[in-house]
PDB file of N, CA and C in Angstrom:
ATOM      1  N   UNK A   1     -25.506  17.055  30.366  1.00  0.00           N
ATOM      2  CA  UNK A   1     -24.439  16.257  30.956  1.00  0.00           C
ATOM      3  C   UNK A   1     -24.994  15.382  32.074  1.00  0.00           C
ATOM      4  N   UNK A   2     -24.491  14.089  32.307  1.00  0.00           N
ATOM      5  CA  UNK A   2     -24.742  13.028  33.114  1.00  0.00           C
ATOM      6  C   UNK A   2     -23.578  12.925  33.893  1.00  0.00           C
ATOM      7  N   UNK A   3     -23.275  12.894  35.337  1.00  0.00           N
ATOM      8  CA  UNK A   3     -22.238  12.506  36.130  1.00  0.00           C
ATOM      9  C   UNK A   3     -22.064  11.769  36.545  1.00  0.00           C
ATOM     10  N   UNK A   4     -20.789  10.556  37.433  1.00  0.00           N
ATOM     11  CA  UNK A   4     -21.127   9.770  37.871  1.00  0.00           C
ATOM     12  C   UNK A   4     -19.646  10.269  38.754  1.00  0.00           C
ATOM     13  N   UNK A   5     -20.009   9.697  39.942  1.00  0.00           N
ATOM     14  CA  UNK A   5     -18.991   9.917  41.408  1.00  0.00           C
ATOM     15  C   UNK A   5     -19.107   8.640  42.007  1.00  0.00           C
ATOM     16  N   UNK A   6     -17.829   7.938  42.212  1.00  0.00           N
ATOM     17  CA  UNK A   6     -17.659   7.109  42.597  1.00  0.00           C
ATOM     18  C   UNK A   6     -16.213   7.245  43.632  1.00  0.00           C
ATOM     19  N   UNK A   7     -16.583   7.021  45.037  1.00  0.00           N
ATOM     20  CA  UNK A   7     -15.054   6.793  45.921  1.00  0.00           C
ATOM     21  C   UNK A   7     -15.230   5.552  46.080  1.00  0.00           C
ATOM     22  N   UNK A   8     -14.155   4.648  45.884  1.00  0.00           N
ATOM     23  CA  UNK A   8     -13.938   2.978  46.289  1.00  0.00           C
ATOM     24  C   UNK A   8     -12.343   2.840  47.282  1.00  0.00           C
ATOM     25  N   UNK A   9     -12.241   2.014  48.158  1.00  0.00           N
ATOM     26  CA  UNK A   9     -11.798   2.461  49.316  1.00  0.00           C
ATOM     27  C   UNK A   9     -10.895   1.045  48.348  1.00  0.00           C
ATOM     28  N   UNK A  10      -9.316   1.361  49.110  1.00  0.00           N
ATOM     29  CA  UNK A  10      -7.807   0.126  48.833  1.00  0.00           C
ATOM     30  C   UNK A  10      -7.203   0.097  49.958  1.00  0.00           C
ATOM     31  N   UNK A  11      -6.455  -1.097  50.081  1.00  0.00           N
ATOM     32  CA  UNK A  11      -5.639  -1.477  50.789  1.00  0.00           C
ATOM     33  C   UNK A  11      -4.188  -1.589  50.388  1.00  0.00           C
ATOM     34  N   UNK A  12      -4.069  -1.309  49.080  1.00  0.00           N
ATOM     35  CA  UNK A  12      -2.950  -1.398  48.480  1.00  0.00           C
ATOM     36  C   UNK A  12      -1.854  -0.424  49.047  1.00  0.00           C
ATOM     37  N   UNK A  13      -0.501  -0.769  48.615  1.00  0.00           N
ATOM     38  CA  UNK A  13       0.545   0.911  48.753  1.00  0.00           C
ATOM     39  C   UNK A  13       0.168   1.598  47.440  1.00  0.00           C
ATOM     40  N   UNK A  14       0.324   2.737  48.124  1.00  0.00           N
ATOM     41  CA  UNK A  14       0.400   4.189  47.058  1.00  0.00           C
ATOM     42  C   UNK A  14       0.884   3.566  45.602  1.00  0.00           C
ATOM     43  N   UNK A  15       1.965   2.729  45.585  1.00  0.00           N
ATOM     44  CA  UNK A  15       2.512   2.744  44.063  1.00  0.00           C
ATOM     45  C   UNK A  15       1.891   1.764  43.487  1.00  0.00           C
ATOM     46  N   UNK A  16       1.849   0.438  44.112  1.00  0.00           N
ATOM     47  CA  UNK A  16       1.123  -0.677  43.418  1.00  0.00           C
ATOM     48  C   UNK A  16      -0.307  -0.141  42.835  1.00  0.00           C
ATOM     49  N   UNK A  17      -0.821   0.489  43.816  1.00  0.00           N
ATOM     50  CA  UNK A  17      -2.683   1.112  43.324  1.00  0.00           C
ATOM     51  C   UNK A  17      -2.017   2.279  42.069  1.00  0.00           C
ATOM     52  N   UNK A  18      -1.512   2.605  41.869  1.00  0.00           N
ATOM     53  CA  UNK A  18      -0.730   4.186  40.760  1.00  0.00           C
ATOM     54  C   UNK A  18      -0.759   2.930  39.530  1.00  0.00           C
ATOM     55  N   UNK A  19       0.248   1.701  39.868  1.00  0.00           N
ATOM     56  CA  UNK A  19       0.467   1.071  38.439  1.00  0.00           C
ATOM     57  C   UNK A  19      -0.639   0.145  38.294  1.00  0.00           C
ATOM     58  N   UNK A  20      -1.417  -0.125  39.117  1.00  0.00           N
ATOM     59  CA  UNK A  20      -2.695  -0.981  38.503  1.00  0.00           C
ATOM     60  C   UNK A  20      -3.774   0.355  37.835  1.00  0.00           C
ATOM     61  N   UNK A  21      -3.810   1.569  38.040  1.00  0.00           N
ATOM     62  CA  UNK A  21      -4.391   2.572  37.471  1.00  0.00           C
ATOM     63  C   UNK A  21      -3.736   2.799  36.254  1.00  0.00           C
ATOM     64  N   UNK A  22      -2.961   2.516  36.502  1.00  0.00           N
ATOM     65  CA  UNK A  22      -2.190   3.221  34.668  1.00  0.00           C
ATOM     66  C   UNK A  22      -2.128   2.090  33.957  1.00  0.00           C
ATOM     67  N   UNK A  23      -2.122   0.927  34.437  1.00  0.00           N
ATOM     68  CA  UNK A  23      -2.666  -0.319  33.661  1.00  0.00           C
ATOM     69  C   UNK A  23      -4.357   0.093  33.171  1.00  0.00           C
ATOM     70  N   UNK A  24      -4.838   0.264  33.758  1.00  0.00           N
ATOM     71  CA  UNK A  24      -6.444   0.466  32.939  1.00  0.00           C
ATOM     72  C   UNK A  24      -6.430   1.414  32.401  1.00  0.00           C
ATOM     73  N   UNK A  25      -6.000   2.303  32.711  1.00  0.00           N
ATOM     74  CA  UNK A  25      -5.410   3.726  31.691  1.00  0.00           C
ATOM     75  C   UNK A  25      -4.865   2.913  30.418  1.00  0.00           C
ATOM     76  N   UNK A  26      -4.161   2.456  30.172  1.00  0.00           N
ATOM     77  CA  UNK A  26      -3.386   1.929  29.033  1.00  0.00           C
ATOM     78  C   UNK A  26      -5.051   1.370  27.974  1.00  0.00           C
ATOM     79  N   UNK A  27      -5.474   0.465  28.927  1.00  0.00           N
ATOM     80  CA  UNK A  27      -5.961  -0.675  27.955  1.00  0.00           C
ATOM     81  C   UNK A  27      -7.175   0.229  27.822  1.00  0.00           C
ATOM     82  N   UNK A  28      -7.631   0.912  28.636  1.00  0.00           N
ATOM     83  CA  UNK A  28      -9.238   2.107  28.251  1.00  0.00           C
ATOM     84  C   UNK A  28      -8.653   3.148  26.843  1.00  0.00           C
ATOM     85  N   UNK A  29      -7.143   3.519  26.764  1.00  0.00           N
ATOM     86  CA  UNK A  29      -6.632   3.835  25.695  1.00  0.00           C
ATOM     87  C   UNK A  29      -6.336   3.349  24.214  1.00  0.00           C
ATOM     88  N   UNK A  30      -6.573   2.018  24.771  1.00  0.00           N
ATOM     89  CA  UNK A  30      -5.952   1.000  23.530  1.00  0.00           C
ATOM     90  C   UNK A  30      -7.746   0.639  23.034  1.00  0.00           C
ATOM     91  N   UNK A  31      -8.717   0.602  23.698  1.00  0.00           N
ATOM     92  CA  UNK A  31      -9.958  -0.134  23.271  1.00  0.00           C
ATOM     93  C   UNK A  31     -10.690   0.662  23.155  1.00  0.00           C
ATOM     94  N   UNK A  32     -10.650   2.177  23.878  1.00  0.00           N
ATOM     95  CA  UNK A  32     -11.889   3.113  23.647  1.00  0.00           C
ATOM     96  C   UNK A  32     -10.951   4.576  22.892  1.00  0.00           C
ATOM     97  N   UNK A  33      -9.776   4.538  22.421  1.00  0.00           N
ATOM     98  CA  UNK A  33      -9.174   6.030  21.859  1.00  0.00           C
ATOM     99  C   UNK A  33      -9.186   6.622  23.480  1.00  0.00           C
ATOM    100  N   UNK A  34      -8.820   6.672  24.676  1.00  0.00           N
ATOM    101  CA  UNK A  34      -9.543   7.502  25.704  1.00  0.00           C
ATOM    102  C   UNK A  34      -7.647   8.638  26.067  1.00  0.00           C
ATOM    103  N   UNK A  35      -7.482   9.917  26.056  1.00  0.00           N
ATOM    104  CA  UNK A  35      -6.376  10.132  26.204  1.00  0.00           C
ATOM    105  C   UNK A  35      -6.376  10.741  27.830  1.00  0.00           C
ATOM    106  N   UNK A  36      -4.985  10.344  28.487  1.00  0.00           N
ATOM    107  CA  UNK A  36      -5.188  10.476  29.707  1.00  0.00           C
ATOM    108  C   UNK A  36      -3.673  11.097  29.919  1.00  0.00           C
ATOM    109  N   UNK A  37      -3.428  11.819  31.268  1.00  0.00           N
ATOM    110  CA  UNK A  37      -2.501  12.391  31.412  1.00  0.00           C
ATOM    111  C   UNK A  37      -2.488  12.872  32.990  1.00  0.00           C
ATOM    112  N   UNK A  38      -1.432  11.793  33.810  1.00  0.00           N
ATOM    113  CA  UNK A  38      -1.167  12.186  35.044  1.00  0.00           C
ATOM    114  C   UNK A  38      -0.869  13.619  35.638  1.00  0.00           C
ATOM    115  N   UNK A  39      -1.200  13.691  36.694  1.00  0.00           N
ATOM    116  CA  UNK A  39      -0.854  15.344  37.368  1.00  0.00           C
ATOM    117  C   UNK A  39      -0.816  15.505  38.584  1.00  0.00           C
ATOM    118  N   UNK A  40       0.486  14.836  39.521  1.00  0.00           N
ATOM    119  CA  UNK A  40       0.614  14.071  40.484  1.00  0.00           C
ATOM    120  C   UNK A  40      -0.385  12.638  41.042  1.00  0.00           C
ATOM    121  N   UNK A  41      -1.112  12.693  41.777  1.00  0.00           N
ATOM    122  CA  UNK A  41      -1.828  11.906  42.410  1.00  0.00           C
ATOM    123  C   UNK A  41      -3.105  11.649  41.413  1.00  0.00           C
ATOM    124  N   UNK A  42      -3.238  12.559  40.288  1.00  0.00           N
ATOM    125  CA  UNK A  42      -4.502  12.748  39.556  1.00  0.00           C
ATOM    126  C   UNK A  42      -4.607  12.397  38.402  1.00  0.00           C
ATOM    127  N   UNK A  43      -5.045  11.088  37.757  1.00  0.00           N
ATOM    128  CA  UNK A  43      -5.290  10.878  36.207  1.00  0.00           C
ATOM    129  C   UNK A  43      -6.369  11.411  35.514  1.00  0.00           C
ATOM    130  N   UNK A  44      -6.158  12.456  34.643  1.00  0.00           N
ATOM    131  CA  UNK A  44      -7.153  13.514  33.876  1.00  0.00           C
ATOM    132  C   UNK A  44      -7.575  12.057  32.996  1.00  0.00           C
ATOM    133  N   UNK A  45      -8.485  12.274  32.335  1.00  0.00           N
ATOM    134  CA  UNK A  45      -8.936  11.569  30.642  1.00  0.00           C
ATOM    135  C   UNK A  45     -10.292  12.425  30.013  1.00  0.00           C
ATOM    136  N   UNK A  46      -9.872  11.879  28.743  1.00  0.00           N
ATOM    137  CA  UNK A  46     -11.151  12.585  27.812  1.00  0.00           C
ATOM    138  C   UNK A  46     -11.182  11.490  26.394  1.00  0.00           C
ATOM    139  N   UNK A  47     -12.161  11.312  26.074  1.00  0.00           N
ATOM    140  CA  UNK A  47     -12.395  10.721  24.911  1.00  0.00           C
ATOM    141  C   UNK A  47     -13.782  11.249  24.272  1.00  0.00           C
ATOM    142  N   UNK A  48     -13.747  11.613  23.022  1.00  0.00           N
ATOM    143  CA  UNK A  48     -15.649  12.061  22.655  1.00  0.00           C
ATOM    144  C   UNK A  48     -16.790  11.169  23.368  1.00  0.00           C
ATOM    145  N   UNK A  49     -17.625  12.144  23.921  1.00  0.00           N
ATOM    146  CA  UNK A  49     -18.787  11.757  24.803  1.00  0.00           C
ATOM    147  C   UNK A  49     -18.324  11.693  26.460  1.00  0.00           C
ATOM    148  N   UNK A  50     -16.836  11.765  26.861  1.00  0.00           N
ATOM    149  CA  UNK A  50     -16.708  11.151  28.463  1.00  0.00           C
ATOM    150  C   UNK A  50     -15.380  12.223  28.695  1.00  0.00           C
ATOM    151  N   UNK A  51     -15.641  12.585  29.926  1.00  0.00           N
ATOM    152  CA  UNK A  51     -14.182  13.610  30.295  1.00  0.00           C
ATOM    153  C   UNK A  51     -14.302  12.825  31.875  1.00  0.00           C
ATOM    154  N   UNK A  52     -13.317  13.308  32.500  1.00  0.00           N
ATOM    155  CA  UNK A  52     -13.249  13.043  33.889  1.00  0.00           C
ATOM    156  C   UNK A  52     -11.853  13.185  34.843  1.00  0.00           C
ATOM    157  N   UNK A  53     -11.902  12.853  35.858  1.00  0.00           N
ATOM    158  CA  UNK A  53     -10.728  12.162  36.633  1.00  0.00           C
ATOM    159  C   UNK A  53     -10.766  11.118  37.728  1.00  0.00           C
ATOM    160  N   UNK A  54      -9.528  11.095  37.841  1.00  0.00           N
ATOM    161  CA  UNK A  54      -9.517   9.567  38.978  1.00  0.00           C
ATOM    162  C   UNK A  54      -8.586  10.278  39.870  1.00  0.00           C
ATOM    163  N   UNK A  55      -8.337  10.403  41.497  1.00  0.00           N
ATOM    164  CA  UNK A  55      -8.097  10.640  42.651  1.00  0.00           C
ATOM    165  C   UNK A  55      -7.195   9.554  43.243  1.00  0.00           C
ATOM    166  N   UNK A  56      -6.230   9.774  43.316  1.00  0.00           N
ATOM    167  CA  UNK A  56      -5.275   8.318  44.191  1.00  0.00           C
ATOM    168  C   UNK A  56      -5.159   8.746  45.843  1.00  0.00           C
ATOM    169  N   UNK A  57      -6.251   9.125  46.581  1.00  0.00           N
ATOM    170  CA  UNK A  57      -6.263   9.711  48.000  1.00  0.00           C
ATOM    171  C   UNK A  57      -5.395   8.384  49.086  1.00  0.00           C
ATOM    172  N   UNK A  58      -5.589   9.132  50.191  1.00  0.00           N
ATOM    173  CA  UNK A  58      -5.223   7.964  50.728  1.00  0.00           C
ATOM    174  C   UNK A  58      -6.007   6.655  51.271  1.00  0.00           C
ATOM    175  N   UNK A  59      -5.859   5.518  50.753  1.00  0.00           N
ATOM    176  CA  UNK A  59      -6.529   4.618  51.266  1.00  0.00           C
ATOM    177  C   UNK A  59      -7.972   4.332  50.168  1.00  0.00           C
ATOM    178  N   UNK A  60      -8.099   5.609  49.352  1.00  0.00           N
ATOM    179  CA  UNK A  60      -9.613   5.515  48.222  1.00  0.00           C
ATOM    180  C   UNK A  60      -9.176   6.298  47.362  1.00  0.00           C
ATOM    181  N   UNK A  61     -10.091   5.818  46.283  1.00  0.00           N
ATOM    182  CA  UNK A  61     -10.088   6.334  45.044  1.00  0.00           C
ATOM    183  C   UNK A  61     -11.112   7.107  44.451  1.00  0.00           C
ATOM    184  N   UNK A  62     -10.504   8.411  44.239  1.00  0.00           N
ATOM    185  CA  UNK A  62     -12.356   9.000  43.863  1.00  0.00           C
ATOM    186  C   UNK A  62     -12.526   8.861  42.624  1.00  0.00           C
ATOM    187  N   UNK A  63     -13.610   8.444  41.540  1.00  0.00           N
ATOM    188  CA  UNK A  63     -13.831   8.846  40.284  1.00  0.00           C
ATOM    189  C   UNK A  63     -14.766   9.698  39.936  1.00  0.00           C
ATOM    190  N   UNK A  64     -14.667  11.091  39.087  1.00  0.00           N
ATOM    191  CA  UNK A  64     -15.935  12.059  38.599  1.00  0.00           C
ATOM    192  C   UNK A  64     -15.773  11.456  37.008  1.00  0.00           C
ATOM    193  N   UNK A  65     -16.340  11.305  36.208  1.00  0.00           N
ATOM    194  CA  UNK A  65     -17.128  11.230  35.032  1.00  0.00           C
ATOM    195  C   UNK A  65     -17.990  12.085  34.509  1.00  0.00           C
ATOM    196  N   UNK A  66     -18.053  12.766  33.691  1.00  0.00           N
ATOM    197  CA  UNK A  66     -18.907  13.620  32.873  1.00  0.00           C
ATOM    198  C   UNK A  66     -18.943  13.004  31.651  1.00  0.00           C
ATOM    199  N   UNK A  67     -20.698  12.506  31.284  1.00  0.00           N
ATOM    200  CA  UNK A  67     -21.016  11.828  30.157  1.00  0.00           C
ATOM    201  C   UNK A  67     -21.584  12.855  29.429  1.00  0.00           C
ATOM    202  N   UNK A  68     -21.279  13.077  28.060  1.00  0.00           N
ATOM    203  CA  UNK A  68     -22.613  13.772  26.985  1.00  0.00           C
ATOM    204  C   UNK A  68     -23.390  13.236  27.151  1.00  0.00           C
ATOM    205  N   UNK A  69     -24.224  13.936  25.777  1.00  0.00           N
ATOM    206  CA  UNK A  69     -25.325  13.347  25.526  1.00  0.00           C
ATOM    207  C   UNK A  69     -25.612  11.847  24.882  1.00  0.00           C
ATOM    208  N   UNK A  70     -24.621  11.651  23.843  1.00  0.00           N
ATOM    209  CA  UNK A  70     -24.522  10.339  23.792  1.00  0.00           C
ATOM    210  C   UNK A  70     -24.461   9.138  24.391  1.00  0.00           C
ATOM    211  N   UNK A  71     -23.423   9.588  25.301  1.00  0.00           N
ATOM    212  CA  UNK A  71     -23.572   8.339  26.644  1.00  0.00           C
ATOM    213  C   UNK A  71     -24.486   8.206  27.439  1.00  0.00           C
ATOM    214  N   UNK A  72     -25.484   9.184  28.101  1.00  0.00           N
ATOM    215  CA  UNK A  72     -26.189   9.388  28.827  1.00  0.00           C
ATOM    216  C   UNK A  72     -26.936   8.330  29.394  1.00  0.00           C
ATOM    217  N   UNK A  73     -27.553   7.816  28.487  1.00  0.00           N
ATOM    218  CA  UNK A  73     -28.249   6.468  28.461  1.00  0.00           C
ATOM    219  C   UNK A  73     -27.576   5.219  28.627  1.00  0.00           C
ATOM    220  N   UNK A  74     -26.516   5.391  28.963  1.00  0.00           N
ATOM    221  CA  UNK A  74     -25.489   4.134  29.088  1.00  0.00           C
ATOM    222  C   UNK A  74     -25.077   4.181  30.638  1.00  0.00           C
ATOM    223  N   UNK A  75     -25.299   5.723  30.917  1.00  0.00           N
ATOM    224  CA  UNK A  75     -24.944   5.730  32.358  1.00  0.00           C
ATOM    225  C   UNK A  75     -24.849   4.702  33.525  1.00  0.00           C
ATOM    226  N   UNK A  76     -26.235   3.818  34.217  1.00  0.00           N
ATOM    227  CA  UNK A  76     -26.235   3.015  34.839  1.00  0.00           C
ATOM    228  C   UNK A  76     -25.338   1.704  34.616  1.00  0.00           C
ATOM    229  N   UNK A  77     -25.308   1.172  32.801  1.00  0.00           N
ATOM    230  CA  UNK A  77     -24.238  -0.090  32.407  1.00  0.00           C
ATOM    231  C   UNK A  77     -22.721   0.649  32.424  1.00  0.00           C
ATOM    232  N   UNK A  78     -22.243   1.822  32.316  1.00  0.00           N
ATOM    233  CA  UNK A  78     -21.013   2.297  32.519  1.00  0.00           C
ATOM    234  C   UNK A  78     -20.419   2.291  33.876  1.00  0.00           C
ATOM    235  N   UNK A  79     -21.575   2.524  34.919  1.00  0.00           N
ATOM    236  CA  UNK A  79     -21.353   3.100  36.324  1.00  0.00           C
ATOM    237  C   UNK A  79     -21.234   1.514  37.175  1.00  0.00           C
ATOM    238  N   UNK A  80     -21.870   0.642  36.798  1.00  0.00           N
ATOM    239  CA  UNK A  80     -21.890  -0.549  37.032  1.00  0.00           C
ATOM    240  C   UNK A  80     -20.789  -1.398  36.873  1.00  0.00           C
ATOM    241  N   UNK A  81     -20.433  -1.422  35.580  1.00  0.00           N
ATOM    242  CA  UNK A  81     -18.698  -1.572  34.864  1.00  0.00           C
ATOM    243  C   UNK A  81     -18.136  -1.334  35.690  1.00  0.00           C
ATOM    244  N   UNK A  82     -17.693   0.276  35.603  1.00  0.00           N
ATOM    245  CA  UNK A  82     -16.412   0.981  36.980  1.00  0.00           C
ATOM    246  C   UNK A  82     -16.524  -0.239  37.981  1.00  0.00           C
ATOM    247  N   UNK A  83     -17.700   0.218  38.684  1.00  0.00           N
ATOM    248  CA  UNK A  83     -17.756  -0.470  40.316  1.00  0.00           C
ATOM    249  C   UNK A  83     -17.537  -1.963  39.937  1.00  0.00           C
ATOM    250  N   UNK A  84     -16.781  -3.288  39.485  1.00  0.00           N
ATOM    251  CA  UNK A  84     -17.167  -4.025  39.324  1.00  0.00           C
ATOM    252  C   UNK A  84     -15.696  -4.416  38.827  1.00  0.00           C
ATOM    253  N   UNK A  85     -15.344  -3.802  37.969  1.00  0.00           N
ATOM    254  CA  UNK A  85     -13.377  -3.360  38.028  1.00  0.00           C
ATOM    255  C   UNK A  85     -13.008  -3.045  39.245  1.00  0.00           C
ATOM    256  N   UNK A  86     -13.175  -1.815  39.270  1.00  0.00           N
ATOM    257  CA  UNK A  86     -12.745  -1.271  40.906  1.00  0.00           C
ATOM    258  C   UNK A  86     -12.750  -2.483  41.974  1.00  0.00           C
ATOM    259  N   UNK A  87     -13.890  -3.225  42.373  1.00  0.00           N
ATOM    260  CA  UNK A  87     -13.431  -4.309  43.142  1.00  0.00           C
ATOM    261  C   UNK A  87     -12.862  -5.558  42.587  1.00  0.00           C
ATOM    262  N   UNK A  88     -12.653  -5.823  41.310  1.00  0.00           N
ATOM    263  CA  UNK A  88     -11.928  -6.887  41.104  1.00  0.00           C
ATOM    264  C   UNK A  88     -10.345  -6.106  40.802  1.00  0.00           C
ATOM    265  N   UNK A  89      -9.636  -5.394  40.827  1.00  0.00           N
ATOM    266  CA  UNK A  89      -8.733  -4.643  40.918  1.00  0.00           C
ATOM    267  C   UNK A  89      -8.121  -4.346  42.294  1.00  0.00           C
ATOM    268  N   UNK A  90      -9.089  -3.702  42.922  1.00  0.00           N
ATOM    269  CA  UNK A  90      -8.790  -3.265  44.438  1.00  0.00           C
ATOM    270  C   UNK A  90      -9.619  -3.865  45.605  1.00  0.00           C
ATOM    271  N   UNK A  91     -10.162  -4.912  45.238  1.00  0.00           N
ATOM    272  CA  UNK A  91     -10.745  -5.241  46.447  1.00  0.00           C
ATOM    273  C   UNK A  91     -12.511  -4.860  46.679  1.00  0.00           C
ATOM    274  N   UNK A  92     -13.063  -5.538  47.438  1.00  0.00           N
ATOM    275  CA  UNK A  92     -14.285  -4.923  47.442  1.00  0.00           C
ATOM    276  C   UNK A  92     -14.373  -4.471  48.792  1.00  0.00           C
ATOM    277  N   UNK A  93     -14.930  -3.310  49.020  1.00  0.00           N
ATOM    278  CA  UNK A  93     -14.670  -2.127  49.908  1.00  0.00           C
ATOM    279  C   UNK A  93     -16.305  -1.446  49.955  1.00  0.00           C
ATOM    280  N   UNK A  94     -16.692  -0.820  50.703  1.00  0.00           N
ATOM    281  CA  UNK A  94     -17.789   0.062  50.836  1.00  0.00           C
ATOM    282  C   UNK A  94     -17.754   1.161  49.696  1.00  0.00           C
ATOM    283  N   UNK A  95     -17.665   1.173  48.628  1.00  0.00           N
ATOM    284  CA  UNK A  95     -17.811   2.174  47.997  1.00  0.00           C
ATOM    285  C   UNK A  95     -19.027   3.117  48.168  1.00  0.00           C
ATOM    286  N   UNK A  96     -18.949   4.300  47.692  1.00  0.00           N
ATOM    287  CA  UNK A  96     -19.682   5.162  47.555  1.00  0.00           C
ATOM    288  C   UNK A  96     -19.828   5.731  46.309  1.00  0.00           C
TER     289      UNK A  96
END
């Protein structure tokens, strides 16, 4: 397994940042099969090769990712992606 952790910091309110997340939720569903399922503040997902969650904290967003083996090698162009959405979505922020 390959991980990837990403916190990216918003300025948004709580709900606007919730429905721009479930907007990429939708379309990561519609283009990659990916199934996801809120649990308060927390969007679970899994699709073959990728499990994870996303964090709606206050003010940042955490993402964990767990890649198989398949993805593995994609890691750095996947992790790059995220961060790159994340600020054209929310702003560009000091991520970590």
């Amino acid at each position: 397994m390959s991980n990837i952790h990403i916190k990216h910091p918003y300025t948004l309110l709580p709900d606007e940042a919730r429905k721009r997340v479930e907007e990429i939720a939708k379309d990561l569903k519609k283009e990659y099969k990916i199934d996801y399922s809120w649990q308060g503040d927390h969007l679970h997902f899994r699709r073959s090769g990728a499990s994870g969650s996303l964090e709606l904290g206050d003010g940042i967003i955490e993402l964990n990712i767990k890649l198989g083996m398949i993805l593995r090698p994609l890691k750095g162009k996947i992790e790059d992606s995220i961060r790159k959405n994340l600020v054209k979505e929310f702003g560009a922020g000091k991520a970590t």
